[in-house]
C-alpha atoms as a PDB file:
ATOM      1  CA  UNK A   1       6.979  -7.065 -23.712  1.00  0.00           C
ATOM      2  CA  UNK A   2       6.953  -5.395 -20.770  1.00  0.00           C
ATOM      3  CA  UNK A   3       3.798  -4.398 -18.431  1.00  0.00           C
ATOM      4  CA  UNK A   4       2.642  -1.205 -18.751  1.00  0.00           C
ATOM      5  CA  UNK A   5       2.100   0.321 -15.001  1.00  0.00           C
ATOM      6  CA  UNK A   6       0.194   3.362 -14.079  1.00  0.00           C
ATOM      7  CA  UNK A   7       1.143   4.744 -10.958  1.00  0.00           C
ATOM      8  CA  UNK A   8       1.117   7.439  -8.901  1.00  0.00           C
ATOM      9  CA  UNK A   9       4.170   6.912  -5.979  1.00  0.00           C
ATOM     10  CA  UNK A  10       1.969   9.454  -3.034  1.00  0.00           C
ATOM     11  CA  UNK A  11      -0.645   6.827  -3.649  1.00  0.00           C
ATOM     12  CA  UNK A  12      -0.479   3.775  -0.967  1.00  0.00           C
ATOM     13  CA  UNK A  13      -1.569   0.842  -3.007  1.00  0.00           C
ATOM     14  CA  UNK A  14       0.872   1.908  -5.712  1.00  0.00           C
ATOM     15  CA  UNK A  15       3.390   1.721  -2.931  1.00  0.00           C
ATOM     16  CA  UNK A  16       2.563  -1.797  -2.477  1.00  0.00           C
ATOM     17  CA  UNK A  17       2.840  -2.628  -6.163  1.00  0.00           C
ATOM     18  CA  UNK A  18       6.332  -0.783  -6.552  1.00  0.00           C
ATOM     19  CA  UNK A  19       7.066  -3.297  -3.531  1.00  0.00           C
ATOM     20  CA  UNK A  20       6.004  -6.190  -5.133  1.00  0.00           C
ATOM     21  CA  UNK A  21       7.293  -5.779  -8.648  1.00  0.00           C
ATOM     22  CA  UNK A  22      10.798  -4.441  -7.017  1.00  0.00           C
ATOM     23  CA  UNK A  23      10.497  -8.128  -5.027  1.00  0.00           C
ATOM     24  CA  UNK A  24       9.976  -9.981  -7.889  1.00  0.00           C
ATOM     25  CA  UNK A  25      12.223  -8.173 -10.301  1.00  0.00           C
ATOM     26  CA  UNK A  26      10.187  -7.690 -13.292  1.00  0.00           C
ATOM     27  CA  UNK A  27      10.566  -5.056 -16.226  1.00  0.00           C
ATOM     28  CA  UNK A  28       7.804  -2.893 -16.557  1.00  0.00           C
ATOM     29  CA  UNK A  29       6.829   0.564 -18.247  1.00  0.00           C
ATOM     30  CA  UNK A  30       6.173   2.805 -16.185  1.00  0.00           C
ATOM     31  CA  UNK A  31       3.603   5.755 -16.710  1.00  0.00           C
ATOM     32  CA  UNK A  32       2.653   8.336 -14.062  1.00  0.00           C
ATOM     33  CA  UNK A  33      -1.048   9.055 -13.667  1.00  0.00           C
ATOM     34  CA  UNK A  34      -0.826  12.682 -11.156  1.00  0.00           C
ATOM     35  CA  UNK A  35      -4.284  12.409  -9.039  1.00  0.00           C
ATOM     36  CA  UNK A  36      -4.015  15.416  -7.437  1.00  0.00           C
ATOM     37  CA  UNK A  37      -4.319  16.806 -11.092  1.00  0.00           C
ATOM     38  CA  UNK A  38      -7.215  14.236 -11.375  1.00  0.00           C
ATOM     39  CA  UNK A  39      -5.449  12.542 -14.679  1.00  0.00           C
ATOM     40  CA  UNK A  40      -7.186   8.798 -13.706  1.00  0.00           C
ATOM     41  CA  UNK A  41     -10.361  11.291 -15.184  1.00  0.00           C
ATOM     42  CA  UNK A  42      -9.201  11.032 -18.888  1.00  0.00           C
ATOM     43  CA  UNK A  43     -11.134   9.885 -21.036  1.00  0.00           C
ATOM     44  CA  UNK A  44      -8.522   7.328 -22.513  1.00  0.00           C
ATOM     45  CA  UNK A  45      -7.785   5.952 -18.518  1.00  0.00           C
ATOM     46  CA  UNK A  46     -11.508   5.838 -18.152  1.00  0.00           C
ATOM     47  CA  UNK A  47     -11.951   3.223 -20.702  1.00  0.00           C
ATOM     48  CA  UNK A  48      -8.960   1.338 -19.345  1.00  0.00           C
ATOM     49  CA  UNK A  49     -10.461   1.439 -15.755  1.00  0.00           C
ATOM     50  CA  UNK A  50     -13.872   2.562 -15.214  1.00  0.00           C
ATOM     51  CA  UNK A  51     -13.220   3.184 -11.216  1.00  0.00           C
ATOM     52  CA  UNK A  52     -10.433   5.725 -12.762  1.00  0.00           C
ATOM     53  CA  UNK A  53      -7.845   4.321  -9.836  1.00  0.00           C
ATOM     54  CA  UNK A  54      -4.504   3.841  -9.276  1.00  0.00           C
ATOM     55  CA  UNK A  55      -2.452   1.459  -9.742  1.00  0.00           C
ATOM     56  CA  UNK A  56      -2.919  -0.312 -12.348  1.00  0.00           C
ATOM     57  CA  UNK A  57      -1.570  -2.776 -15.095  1.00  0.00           C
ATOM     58  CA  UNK A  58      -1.844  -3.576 -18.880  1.00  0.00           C
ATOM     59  CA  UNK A  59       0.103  -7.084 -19.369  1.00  0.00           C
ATOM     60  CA  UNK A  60      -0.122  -7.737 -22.967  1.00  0.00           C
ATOM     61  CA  UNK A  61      -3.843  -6.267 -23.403  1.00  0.00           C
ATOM     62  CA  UNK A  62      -4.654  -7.878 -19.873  1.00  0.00           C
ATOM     63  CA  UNK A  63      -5.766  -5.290 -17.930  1.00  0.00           C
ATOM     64  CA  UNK A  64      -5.781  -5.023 -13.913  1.00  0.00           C
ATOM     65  CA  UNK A  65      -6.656  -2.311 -11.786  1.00  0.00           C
ATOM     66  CA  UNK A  66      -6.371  -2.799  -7.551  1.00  0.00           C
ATOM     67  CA  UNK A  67      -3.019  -3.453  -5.493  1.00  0.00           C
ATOM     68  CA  UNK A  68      -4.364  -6.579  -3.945  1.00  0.00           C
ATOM     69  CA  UNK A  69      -5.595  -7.873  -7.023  1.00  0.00           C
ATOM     70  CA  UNK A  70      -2.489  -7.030  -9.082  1.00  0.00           C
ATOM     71  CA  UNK A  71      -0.066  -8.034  -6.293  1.00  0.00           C
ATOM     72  CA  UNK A  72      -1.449 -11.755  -6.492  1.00  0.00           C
ATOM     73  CA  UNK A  73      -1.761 -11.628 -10.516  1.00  0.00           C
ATOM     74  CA  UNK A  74       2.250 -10.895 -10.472  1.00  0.00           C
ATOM     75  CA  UNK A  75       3.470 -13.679  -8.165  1.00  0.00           C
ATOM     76  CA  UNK A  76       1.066 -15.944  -9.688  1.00  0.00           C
ATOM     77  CA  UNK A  77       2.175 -15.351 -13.085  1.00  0.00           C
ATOM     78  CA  UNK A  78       5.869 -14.216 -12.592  1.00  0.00           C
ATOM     79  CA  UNK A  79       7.211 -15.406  -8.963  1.00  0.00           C
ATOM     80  CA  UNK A  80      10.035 -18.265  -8.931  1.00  0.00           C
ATOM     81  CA  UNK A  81       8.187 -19.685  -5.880  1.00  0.00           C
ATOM     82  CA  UNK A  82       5.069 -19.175  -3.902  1.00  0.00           C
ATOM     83  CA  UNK A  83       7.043 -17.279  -0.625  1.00  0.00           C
ATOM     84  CA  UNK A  84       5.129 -14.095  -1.295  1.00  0.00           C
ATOM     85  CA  UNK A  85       1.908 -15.752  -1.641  1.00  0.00           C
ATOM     86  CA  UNK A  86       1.886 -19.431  -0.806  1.00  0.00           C
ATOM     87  CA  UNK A  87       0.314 -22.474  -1.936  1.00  0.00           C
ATOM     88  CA  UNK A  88      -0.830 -24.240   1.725  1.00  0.00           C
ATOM     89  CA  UNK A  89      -4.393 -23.648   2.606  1.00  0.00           C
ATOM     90  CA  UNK A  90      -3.942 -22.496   6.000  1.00  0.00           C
ATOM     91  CA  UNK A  91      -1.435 -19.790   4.782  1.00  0.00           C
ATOM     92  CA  UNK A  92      -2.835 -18.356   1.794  1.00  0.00           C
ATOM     93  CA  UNK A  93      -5.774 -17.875   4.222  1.00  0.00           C
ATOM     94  CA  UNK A  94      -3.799 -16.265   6.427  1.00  0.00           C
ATOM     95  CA  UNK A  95      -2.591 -13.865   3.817  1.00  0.00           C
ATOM     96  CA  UNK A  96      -6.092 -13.126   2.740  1.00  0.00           C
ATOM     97  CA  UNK A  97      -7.490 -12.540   5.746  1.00  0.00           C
ATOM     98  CA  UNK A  98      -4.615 -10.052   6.350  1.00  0.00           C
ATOM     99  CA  UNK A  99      -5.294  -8.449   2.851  1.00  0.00           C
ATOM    100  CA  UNK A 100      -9.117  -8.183   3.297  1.00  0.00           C
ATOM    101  CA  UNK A 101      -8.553  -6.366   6.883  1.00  0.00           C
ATOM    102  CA  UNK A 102      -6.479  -3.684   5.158  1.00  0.00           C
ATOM    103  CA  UNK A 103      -8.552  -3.488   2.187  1.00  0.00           C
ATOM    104  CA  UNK A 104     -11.700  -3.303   4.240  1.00  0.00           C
ATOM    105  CA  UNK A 105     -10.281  -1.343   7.112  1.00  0.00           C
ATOM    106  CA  UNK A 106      -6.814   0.091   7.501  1.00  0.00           C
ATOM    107  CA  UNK A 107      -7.301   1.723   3.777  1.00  0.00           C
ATOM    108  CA  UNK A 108     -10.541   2.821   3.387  1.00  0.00           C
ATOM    109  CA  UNK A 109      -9.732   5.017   6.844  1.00  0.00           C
ATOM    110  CA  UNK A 110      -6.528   6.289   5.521  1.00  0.00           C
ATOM    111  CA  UNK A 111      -8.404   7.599   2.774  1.00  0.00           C
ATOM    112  CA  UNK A 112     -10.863   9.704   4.859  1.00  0.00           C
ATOM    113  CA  UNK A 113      -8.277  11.010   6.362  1.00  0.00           C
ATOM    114  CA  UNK A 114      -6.113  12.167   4.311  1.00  0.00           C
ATOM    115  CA  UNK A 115      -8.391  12.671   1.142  1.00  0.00           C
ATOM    116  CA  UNK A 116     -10.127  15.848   2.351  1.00  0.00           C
ATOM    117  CA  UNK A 117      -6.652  17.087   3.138  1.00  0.00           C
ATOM    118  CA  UNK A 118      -5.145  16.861  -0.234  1.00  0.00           C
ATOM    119  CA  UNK A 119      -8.028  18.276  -1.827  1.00  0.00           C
ATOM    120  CA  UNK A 120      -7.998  20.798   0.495  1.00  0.00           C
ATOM    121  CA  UNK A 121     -11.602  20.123   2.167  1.00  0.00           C
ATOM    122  CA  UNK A 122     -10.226  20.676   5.101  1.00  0.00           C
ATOM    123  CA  UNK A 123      -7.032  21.288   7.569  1.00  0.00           C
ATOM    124  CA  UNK A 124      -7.704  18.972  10.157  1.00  0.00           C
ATOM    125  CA  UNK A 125      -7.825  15.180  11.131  1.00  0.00           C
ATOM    126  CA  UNK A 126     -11.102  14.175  13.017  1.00  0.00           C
ATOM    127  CA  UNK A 127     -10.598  12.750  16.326  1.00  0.00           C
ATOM    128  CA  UNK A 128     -12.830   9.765  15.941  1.00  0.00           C
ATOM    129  CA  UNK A 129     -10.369   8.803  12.700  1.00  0.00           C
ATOM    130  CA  UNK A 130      -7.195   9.526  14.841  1.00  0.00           C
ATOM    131  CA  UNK A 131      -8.744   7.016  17.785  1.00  0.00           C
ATOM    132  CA  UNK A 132      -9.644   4.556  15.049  1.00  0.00           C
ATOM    133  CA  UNK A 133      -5.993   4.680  13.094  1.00  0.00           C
ATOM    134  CA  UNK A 134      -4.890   3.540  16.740  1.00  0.00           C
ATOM    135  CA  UNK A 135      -6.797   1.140  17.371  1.00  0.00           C
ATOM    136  CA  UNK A 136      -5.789  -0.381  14.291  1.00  0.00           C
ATOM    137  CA  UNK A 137      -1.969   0.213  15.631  1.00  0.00           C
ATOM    138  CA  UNK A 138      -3.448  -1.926  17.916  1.00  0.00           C
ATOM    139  CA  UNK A 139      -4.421  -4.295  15.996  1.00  0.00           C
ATOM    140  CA  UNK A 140      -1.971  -5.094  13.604  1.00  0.00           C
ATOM    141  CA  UNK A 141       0.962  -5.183  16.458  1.00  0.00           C
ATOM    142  CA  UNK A 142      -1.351  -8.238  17.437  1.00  0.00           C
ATOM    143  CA  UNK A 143      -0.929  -9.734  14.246  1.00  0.00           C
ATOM    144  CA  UNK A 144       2.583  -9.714  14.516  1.00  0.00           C
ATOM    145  CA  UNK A 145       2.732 -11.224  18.482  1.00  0.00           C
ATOM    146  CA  UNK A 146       4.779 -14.344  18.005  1.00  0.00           C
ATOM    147  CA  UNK A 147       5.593 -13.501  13.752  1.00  0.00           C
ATOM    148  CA  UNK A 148       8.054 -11.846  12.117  1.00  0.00           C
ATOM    149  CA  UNK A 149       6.270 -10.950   9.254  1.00  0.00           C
ATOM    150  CA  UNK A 150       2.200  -9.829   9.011  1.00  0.00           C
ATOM    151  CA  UNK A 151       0.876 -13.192   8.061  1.00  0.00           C
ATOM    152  CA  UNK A 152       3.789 -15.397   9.895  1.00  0.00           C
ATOM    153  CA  UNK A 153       7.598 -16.040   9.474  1.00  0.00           C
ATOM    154  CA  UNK A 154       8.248 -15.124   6.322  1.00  0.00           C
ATOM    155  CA  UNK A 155       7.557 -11.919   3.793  1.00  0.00           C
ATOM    156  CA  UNK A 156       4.431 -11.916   1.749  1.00  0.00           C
ATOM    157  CA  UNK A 157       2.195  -9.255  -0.175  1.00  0.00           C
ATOM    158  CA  UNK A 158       0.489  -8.630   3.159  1.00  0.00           C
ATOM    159  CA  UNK A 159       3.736  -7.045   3.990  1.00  0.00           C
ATOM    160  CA  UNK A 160       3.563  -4.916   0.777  1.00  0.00           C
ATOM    161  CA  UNK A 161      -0.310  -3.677   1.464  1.00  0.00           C
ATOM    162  CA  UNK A 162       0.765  -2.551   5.463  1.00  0.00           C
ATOM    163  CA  UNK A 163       3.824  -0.944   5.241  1.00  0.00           C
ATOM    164  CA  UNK A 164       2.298   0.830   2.354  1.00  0.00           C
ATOM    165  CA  UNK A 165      -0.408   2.480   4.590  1.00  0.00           C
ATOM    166  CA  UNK A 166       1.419   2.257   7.607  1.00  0.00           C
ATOM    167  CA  UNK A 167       4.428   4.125   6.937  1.00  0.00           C
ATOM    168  CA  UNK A 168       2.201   6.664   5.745  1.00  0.00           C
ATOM    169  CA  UNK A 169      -0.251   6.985   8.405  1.00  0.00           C
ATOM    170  CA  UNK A 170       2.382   7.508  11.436  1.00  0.00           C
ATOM    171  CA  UNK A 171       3.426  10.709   9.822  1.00  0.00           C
ATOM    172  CA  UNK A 172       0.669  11.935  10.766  1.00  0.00           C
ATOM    173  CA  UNK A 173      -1.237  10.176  13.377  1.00  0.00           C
ATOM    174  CA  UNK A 174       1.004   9.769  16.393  1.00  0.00           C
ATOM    175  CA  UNK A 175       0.095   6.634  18.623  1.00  0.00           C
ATOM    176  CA  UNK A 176       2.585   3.620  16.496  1.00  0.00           C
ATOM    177  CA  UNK A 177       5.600   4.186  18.414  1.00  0.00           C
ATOM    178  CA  UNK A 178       4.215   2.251  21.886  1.00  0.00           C
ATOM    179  CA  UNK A 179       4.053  -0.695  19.964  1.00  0.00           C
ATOM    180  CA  UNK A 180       6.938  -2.873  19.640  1.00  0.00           C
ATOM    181  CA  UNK A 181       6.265  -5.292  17.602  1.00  0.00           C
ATOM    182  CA  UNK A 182       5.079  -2.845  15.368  1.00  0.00           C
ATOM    183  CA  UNK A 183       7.763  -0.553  15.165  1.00  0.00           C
ATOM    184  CA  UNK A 184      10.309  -3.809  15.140  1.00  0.00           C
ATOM    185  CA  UNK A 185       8.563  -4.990  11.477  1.00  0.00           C
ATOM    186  CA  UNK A 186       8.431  -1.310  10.229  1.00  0.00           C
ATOM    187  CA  UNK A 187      12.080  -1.851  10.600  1.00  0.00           C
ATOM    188  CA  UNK A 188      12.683  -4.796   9.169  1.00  0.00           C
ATOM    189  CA  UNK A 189      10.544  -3.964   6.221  1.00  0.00           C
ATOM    190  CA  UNK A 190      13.153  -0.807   5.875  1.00  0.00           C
ATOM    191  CA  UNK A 191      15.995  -3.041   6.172  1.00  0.00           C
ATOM    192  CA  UNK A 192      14.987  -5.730   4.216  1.00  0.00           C
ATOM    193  CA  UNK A 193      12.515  -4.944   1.360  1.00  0.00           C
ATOM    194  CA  UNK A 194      14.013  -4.771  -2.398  1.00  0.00           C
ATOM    195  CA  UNK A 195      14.621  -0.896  -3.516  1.00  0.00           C
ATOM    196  CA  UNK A 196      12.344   0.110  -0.019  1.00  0.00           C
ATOM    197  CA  UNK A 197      13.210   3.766  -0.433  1.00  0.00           C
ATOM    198  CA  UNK A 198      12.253   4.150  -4.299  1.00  0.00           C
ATOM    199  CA  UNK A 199       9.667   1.855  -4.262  1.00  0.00           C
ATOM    200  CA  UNK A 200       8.235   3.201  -0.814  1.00  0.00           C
ATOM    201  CA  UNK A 201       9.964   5.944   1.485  1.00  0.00           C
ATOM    202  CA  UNK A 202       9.882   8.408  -1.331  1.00  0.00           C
ATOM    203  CA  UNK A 203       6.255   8.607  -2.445  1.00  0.00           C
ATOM    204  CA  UNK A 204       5.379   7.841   1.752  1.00  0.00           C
ATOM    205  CA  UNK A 205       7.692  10.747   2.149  1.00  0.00           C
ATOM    206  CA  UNK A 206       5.969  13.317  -0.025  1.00  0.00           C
ATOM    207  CA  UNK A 207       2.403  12.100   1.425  1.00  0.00           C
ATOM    208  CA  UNK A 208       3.226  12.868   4.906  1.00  0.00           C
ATOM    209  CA  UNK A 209       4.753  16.294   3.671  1.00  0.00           C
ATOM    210  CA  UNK A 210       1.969  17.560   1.986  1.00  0.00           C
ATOM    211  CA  UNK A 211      -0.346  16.156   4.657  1.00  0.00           C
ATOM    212  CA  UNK A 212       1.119  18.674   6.845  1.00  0.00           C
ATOM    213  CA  UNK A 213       1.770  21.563   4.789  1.00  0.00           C
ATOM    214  CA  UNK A 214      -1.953  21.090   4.435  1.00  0.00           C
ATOM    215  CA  UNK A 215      -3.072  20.823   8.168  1.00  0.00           C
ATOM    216  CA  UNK A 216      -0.424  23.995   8.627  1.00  0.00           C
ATOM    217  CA  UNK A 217      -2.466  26.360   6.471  1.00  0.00           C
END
């Protein structure tokens, strides 16, 4: 039977799911869940997921809600191999440590950006979040001095989680393009990735449009 995914493509962390399950190659059933018409509100969601967020999953009653969370419950369960999210210590640390800093950091910041500009709050991006978003530009073109990939040489969910966000973000806070590493794994994840435009570019695509129809009226 296959999982039943709620999604909503504009939505970042569904980004990284699409990624993921694209990566892994697994059937699922897809069902949209519009936030911007505040749908993750009904009462039949609500009972599924209490935080009323997207993504989420429903494997055979077993439900999930979270990217991270879900991202590591599919390659556990369904991955031929532990690339994506492996087995040694030291890396699986690494991976974590890379998922925690954009759960903790790179995320929550993209959301108070952008937030009060859907919801139309507001037209404009505060300064102290545009110097923030680069220092985190900053940041993660560190991670990737000496590594191909965000936690090392090879692709894992990390990967999914960043380019998520990050291909977002740029669209609308300049300040990525000085960094080379940076801009060298943001293409590489284009080139690369399984089904990158469906399962990314196009939901990253209408973000960073509406974004700016926003902060242009």
């Amino acid at each position: 039977m296959p999982i039943d995914y709620y999604h909503f493509d504009v939505s970042p962390p569904c980004s990284a799911v699409n990624l993921c399950i694209a990566a892994l190659g697994i059937p699922v059933n897809r069902k949209e869940v519009n936030t911007f018409k505040k749908q993750t509100l009904d009462p039949e969601y609500v009972k599924l997921n209490p935080q009323h967020t997207v993504p989420m999953i429903v494997d055979d009653g077993y439900v999930l809600w979270d990217s991270h969370a879900i991202n590591i419950y599919l390659v556990s369960k369904y991955a031929k191999d532990d690339s994506l999210y492996p087995m040694d210590v030291k890396k699986r640390a690494l991976v974590n440590q890379r998922l925690f800093f954009e759960a903790s950091a790179l995320f929550p910041l993209g959301c108070r950006t952008a937030v009060p500009l859907f919801f139309k709050k507001t037209n404009i991006i505060p300064s102290e979040n545009i110097e923030q978003m680069q220092t985190y530009y900053e940041v993660v073109d560190k991670f990737l001095e000496g590594n191909k990939w965000i936690a090392g040489d090879q692709l894992t969910i990390a990967d999914f989680s960043f380019i998520s966000g990050l291909s977002r973000y740029q669209g609308i806070i300049p300040g990525i393009k000085k960094h080379k590493n940076l801009m060298d794994w943001l293409d590489l994840c284009k080139s690369t990735m399984t089904d990158y435009v469906a399962a990314n570019q196009n939901g990253a695509n209408e973000y960073i449009q509406t974004l700016i129809s926003r902060m242009n009226n």
